[in-house]
PDB file of N, CA and C in Angstrom:
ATOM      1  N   UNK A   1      24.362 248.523 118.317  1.00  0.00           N
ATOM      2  CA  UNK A   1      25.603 248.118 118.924  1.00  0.00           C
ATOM      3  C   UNK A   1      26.352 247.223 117.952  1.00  0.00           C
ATOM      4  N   UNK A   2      27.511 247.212 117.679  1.00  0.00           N
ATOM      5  CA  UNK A   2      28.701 246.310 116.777  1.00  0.00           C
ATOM      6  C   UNK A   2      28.712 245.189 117.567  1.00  0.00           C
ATOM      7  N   UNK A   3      28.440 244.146 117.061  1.00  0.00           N
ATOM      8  CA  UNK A   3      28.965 242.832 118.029  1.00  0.00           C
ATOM      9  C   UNK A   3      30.859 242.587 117.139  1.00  0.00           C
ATOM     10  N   UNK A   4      30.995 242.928 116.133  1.00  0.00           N
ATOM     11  CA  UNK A   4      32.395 242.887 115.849  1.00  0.00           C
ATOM     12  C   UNK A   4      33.365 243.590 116.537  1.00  0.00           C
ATOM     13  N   UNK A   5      32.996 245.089 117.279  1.00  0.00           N
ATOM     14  CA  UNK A   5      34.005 245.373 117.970  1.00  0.00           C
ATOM     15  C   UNK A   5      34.093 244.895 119.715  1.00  0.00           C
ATOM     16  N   UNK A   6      32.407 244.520 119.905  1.00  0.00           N
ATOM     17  CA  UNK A   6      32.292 243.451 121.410  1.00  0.00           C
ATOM     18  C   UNK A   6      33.270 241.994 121.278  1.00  0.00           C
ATOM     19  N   UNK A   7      32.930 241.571 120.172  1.00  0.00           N
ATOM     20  CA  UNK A   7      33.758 240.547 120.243  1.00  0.00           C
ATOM     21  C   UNK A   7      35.003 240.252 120.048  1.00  0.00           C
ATOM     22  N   UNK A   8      35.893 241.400 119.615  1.00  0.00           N
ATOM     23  CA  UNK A   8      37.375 241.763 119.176  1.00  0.00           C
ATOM     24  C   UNK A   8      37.621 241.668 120.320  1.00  0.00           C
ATOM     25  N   UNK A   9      36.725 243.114 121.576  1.00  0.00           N
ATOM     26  CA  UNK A   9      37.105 243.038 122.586  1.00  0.00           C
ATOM     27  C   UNK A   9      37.039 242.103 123.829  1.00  0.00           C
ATOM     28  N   UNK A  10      36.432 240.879 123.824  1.00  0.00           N
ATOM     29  CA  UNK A  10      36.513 240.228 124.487  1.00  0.00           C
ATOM     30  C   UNK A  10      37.146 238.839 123.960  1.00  0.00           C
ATOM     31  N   UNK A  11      37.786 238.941 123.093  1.00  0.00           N
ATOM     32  CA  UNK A  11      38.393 237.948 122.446  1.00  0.00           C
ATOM     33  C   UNK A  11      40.056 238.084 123.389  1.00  0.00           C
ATOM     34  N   UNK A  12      40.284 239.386 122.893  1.00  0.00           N
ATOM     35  CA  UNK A  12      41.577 240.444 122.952  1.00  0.00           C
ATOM     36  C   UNK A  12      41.501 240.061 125.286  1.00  0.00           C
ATOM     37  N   UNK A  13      40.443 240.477 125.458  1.00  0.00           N
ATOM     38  CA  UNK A  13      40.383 240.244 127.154  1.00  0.00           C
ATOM     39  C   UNK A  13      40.708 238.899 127.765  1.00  0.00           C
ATOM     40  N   UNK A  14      40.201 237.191 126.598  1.00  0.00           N
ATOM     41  CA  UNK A  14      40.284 236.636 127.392  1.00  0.00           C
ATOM     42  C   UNK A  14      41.802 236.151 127.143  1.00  0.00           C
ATOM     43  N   UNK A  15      42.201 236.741 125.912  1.00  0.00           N
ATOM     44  CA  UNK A  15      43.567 236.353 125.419  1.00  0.00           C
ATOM     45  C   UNK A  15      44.911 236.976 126.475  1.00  0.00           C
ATOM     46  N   UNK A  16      44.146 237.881 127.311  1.00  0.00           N
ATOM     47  CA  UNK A  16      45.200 238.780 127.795  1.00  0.00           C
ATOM     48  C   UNK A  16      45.072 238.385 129.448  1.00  0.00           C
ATOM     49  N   UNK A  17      43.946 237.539 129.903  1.00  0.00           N
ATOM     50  CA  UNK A  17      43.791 236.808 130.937  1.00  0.00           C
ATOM     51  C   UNK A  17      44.780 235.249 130.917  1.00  0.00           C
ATOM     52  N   UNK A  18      44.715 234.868 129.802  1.00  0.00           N
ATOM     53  CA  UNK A  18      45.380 233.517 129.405  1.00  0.00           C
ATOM     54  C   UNK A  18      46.474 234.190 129.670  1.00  0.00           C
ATOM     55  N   UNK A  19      47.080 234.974 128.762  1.00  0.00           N
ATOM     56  CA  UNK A  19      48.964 235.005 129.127  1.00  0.00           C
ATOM     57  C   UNK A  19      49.027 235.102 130.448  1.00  0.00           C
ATOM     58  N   UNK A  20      48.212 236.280 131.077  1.00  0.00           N
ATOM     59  CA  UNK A  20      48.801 236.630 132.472  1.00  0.00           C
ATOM     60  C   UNK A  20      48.874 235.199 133.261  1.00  0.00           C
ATOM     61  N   UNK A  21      47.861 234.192 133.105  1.00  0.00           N
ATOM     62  CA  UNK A  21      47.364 233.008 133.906  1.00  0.00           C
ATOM     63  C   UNK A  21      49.000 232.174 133.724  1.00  0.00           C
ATOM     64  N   UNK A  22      49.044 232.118 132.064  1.00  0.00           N
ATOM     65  CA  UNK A  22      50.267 231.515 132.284  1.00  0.00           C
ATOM     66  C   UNK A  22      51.352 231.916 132.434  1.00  0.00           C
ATOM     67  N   UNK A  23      51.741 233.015 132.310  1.00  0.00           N
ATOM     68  CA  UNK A  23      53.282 234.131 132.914  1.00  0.00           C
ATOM     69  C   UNK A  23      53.068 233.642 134.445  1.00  0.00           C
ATOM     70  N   UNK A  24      52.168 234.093 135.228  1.00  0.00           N
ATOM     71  CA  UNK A  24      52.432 233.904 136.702  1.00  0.00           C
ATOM     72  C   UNK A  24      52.053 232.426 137.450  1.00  0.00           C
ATOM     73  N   UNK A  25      50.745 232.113 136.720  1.00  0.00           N
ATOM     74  CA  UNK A  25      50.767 230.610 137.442  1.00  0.00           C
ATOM     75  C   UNK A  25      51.276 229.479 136.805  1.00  0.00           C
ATOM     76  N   UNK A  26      51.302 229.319 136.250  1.00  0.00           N
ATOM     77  CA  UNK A  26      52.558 228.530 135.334  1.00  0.00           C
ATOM     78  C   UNK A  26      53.631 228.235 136.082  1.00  0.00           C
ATOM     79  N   UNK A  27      54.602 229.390 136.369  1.00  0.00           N
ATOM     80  CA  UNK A  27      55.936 229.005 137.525  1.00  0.00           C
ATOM     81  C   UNK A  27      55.357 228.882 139.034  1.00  0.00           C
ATOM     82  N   UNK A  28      55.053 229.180 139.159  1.00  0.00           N
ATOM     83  CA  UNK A  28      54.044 228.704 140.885  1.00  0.00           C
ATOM     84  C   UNK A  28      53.461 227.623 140.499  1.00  0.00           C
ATOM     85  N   UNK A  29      53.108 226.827 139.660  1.00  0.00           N
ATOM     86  CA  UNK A  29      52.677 225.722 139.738  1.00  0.00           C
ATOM     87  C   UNK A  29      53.873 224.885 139.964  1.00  0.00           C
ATOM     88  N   UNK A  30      55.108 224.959 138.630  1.00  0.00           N
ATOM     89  CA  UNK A  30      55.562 224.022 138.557  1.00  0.00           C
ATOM     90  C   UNK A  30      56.547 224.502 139.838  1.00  0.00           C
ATOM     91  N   UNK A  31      57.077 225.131 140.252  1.00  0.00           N
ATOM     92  CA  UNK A  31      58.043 225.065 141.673  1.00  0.00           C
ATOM     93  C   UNK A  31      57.019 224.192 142.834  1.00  0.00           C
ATOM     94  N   UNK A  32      55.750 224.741 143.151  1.00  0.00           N
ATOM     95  CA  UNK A  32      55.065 223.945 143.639  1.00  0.00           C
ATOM     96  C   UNK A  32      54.768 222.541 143.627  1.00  0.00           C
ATOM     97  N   UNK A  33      54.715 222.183 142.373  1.00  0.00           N
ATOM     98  CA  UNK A  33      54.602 220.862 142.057  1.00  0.00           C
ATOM     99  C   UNK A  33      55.874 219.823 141.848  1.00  0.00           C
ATOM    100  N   UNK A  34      57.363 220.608 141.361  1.00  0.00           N
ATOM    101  CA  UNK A  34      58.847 219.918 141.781  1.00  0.00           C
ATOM    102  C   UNK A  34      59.215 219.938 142.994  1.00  0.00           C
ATOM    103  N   UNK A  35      58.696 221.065 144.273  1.00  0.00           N
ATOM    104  CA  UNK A  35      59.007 220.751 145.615  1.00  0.00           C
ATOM    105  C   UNK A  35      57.681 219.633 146.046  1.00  0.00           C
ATOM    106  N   UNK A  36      56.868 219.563 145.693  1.00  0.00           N
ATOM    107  CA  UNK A  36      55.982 218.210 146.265  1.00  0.00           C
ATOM    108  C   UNK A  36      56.555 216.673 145.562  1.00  0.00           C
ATOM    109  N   UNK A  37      56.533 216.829 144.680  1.00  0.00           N
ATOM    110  CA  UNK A  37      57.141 215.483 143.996  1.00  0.00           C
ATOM    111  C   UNK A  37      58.397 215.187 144.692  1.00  0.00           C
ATOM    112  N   UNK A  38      59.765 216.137 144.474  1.00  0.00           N
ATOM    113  CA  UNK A  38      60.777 216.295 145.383  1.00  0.00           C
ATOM    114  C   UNK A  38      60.561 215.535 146.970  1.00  0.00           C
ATOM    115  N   UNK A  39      59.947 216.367 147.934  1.00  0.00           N
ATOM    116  CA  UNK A  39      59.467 215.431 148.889  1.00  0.00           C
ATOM    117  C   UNK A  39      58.911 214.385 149.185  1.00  0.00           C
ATOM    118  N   UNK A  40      57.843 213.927 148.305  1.00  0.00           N
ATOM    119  CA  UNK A  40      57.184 212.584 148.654  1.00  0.00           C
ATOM    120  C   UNK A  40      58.502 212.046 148.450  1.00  0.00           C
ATOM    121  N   UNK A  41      59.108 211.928 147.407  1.00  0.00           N
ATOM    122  CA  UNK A  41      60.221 210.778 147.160  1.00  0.00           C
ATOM    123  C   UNK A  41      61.276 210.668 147.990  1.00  0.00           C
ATOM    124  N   UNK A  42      61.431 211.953 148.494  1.00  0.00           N
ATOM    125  CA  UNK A  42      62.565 212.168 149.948  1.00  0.00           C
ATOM    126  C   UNK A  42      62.204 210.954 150.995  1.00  0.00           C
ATOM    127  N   UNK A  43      60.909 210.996 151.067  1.00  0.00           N
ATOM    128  CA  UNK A  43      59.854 210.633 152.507  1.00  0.00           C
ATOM    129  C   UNK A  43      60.007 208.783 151.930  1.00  0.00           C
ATOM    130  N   UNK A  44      59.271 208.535 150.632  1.00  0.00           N
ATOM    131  CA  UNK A  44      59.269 207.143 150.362  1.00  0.00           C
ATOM    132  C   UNK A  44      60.513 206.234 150.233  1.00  0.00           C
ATOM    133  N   UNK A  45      61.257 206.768 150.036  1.00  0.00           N
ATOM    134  CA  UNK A  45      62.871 206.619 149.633  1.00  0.00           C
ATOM    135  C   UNK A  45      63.856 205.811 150.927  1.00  0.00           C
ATOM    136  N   UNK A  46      63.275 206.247 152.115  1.00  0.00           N
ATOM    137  CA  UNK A  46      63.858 205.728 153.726  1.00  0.00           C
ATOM    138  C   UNK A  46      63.548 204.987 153.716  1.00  0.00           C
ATOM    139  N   UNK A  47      64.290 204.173 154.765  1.00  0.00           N
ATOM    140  CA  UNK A  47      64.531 202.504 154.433  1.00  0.00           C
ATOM    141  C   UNK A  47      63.143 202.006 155.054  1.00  0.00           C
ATOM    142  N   UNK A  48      62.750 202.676 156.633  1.00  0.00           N
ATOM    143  CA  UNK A  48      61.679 202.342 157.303  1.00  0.00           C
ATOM    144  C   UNK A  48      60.471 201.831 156.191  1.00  0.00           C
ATOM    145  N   UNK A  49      60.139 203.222 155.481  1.00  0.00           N
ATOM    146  CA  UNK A  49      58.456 202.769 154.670  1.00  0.00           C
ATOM    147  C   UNK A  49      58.968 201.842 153.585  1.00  0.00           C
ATOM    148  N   UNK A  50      60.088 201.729 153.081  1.00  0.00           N
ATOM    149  CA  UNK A  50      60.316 200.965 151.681  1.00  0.00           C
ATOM    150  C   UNK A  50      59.633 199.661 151.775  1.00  0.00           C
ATOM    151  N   UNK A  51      59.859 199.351 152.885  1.00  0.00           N
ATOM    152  CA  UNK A  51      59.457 197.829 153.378  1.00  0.00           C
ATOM    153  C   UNK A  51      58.108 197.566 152.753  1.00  0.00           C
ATOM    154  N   UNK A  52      57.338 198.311 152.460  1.00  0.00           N
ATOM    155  CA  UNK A  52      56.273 198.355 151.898  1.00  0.00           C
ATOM    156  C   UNK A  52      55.728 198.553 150.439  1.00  0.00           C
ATOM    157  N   UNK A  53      55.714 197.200 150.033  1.00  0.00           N
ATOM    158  CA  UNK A  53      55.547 197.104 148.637  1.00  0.00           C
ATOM    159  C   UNK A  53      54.399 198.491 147.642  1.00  0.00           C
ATOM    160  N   UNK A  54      53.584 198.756 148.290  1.00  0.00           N
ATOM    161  CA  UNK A  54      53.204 199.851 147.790  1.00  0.00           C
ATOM    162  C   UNK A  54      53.698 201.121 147.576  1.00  0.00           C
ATOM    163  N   UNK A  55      54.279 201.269 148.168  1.00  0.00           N
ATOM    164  CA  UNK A  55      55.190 202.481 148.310  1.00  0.00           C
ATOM    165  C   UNK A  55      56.150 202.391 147.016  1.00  0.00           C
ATOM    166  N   UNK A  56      56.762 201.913 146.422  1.00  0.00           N
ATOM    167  CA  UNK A  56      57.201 201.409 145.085  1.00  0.00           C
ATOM    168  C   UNK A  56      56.079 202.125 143.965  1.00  0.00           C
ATOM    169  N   UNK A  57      54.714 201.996 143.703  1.00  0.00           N
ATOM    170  CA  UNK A  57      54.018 202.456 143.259  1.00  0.00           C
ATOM    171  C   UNK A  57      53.969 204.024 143.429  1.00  0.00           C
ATOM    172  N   UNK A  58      54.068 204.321 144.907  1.00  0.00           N
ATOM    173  CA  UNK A  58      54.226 205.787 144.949  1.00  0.00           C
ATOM    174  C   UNK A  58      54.927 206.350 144.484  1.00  0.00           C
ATOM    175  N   UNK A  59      56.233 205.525 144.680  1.00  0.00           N
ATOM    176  CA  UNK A  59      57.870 206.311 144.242  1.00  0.00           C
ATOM    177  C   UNK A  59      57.502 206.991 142.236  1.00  0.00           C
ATOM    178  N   UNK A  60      57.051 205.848 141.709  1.00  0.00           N
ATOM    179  CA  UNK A  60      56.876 205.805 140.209  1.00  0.00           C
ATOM    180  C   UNK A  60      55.700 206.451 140.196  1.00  0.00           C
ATOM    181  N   UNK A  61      54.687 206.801 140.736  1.00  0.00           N
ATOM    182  CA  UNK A  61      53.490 208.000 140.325  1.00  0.00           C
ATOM    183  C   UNK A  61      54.478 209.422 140.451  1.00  0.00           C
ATOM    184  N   UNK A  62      55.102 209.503 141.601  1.00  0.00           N
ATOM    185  CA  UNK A  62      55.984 210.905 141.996  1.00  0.00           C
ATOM    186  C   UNK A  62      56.839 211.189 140.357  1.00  0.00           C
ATOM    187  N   UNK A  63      57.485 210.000 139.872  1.00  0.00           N
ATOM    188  CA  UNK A  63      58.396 210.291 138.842  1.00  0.00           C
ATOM    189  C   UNK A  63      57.683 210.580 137.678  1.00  0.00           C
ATOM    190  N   UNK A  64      56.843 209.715 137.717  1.00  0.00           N
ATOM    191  CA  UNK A  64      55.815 209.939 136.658  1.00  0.00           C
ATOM    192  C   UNK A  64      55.168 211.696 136.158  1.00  0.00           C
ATOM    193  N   UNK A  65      55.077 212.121 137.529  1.00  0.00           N
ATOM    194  CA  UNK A  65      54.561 213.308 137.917  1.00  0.00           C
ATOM    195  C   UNK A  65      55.487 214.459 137.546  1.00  0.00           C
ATOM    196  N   UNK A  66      56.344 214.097 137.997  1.00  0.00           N
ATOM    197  CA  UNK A  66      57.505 215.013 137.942  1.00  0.00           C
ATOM    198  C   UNK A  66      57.843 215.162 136.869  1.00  0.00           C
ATOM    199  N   UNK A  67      58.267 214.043 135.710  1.00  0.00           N
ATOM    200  CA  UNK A  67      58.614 214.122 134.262  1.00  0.00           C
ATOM    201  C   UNK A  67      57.238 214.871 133.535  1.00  0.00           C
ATOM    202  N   UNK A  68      55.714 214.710 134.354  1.00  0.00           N
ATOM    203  CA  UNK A  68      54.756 215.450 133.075  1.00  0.00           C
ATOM    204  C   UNK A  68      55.032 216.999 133.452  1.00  0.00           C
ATOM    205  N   UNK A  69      55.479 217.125 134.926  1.00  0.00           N
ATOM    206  CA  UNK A  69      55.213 218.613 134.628  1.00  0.00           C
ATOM    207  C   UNK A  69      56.459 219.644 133.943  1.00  0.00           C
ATOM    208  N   UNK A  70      57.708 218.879 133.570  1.00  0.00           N
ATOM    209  CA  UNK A  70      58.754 219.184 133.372  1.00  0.00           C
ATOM    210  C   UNK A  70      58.686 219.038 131.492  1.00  0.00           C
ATOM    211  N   UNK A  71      57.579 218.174 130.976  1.00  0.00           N
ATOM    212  CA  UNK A  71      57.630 217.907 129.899  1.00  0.00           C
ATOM    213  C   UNK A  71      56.030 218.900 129.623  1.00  0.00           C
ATOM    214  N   UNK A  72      55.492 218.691 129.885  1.00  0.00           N
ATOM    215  CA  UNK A  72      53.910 219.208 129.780  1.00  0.00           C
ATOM    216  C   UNK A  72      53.610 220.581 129.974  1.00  0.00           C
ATOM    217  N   UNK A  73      53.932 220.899 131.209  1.00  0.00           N
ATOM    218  CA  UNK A  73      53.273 222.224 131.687  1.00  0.00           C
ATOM    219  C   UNK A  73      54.364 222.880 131.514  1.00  0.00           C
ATOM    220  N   UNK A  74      55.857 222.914 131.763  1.00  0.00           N
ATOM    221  CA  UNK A  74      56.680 224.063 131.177  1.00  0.00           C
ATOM    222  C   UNK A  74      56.651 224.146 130.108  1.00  0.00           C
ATOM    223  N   UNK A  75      56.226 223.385 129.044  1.00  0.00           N
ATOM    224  CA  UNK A  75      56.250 223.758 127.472  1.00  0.00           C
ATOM    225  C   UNK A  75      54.671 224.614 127.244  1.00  0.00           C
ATOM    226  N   UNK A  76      53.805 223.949 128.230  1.00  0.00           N
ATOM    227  CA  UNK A  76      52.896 225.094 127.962  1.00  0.00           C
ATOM    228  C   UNK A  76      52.899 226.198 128.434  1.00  0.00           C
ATOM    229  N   UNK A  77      53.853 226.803 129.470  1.00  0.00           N
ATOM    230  CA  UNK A  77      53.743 227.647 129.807  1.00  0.00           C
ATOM    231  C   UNK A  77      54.700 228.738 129.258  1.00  0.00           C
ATOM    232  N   UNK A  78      55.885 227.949 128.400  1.00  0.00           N
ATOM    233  CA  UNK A  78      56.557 228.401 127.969  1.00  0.00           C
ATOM    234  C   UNK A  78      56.111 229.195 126.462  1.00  0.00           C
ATOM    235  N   UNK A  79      54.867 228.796 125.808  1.00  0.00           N
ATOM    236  CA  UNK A  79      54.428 229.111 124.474  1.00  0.00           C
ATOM    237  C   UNK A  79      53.913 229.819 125.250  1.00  0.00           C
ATOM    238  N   UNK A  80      52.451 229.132 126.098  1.00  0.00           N
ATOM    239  CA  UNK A  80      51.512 230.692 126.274  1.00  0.00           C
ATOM    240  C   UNK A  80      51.552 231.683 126.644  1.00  0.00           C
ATOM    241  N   UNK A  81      52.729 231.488 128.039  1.00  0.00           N
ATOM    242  CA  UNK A  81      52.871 232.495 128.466  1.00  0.00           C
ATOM    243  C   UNK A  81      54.145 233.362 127.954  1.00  0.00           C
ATOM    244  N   UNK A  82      54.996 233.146 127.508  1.00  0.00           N
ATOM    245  CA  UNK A  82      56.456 233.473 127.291  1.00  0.00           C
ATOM    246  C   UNK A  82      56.463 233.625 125.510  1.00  0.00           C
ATOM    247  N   UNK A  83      55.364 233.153 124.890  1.00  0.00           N
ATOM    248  CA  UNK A  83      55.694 232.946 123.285  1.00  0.00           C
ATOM    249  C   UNK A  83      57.345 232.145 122.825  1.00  0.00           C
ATOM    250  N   UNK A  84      57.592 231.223 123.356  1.00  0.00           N
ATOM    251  CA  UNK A  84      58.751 231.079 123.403  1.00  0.00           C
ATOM    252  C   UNK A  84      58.529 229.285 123.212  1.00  0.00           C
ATOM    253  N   UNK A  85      58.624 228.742 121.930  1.00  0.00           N
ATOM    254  CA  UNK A  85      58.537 227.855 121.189  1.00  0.00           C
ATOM    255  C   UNK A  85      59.632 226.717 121.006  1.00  0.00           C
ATOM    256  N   UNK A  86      60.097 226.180 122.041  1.00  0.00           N
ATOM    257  CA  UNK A  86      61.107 224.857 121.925  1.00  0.00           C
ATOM    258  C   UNK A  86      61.025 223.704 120.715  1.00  0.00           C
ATOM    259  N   UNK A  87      59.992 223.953 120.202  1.00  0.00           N
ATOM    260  CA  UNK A  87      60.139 222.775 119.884  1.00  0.00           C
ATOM    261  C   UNK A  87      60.079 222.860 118.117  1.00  0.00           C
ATOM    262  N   UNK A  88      59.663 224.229 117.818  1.00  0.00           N
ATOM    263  CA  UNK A  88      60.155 224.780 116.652  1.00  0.00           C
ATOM    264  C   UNK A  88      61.104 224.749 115.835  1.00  0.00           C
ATOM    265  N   UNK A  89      62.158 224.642 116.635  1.00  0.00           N
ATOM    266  CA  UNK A  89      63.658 224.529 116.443  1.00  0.00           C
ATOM    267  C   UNK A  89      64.227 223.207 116.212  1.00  0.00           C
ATOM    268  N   UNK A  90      63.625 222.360 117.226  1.00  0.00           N
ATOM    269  CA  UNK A  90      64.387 220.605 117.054  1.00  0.00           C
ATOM    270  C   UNK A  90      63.438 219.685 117.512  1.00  0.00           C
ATOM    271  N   UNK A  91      63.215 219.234 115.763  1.00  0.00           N
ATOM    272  CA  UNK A  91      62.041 218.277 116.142  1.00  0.00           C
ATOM    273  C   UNK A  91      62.341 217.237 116.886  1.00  0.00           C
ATOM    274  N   UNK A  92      63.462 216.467 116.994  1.00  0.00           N
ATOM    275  CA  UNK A  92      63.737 215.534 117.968  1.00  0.00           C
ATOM    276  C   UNK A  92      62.964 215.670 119.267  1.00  0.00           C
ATOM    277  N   UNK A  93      63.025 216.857 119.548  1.00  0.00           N
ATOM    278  CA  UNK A  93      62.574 217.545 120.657  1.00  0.00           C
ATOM    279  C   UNK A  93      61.131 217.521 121.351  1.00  0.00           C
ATOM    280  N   UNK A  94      60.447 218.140 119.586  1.00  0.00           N
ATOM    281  CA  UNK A  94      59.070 217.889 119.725  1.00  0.00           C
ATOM    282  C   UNK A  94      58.326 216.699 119.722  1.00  0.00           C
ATOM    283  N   UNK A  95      59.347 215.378 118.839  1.00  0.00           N
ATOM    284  CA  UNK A  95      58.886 214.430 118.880  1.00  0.00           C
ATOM    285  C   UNK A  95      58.775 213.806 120.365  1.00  0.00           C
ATOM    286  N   UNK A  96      59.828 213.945 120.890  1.00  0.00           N
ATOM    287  CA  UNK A  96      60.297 213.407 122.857  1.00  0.00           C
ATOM    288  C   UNK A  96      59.126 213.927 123.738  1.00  0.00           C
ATOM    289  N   UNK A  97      58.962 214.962 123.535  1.00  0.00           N
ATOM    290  CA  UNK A  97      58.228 215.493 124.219  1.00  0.00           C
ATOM    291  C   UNK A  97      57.460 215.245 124.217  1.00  0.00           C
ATOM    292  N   UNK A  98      56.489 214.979 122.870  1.00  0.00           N
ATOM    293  CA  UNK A  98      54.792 214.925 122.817  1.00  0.00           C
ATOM    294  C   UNK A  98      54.723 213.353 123.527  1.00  0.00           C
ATOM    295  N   UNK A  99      55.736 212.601 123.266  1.00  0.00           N
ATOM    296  CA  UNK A  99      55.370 210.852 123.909  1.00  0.00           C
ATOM    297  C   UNK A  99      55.377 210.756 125.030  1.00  0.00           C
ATOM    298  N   UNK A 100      56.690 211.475 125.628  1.00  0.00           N
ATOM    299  CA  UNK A 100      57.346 211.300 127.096  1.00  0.00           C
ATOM    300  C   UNK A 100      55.643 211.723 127.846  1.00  0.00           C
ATOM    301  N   UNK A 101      55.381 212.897 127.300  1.00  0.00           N
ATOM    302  CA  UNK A 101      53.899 213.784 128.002  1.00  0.00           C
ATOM    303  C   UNK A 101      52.726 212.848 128.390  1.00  0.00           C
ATOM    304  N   UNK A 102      52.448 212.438 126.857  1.00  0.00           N
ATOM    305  CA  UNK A 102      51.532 211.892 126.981  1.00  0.00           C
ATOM    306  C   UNK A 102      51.879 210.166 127.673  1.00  0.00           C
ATOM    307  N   UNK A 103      52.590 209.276 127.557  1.00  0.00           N
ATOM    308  CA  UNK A 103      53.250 208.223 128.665  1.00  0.00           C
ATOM    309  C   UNK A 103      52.891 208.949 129.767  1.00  0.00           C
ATOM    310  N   UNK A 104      53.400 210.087 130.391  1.00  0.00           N
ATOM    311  CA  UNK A 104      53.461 210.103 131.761  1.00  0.00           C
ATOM    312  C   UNK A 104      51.887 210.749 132.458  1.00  0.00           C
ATOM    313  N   UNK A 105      50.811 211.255 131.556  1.00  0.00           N
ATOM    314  CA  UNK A 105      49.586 211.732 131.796  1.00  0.00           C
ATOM    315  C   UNK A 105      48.705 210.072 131.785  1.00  0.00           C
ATOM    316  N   UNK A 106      49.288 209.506 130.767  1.00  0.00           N
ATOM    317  CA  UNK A 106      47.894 208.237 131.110  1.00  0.00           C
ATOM    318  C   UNK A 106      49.003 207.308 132.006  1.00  0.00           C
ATOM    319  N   UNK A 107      50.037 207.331 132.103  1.00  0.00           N
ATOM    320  CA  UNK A 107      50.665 206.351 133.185  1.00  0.00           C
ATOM    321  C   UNK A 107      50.333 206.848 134.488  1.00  0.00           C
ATOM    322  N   UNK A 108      50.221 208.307 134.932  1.00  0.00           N
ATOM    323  CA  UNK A 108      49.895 208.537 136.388  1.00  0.00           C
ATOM    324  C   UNK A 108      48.538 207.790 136.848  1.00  0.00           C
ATOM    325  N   UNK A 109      47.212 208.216 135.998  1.00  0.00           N
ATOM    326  CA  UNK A 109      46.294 207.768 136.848  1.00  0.00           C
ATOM    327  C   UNK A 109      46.262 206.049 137.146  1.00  0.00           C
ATOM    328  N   UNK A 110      47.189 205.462 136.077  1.00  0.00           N
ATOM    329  CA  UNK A 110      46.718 203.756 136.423  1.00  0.00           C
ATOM    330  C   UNK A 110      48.214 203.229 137.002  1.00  0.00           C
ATOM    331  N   UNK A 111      48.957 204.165 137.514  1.00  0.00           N
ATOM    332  CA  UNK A 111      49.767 203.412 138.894  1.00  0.00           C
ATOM    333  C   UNK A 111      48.989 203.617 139.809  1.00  0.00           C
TER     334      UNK A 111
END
């Protein structure tokens, strides 16, 4: 048996599982995840719960949240799944991005 053409072919399989993963769940995540962020902040935002100093913390995990998946996961989903490279073009871009990302991945868990 060839393990060079087993392993072409399962190289080639899991590569073709990855795009599909990110072509379709990729945008179902992030609509999913801008209508949840979207709402909590709808909900924390009324005057009733504001009163509550914690809730302030919530408001800024939601934003927090919202900016990684708008910075994070559409750019990954945009290469893996789409081959479609933003940041190729304007490094300004790539530079914003990689900080804004990473700020808002270690800022979520310690609000």
């Amino acid at each position: 048996m060839n393990t060079s053409s087993s392993t072409d072919f399962t190289v080639s399989t899991l590569q073709s599982i990855l795009d599909n993963l990110y072509q379709y769940g990729g945008p179902i995540l992030i609509v999913l995840g801008t209508l949840g962020s979207i709402i909590n902040v709808i909900v924390y935002i009324r005057k009733n719960p504001r009163e509550n100093p914690c809730l302030i913390y919530f408001i800024a995990r939601n934003l927090s949240n919202f900016f990684f998946i708008y910075l994070s996961l559409l750019y990954v989903t945009l290469v893996f799944g789409y081959n479609i490279f933003p940041s190729s073009s304007n490094l300004t871009y790539c530079h914003f991005s990689f900080y804004i990302s990473l700020l808002c991945d270690t800022l979520s868990p310690f609000i």
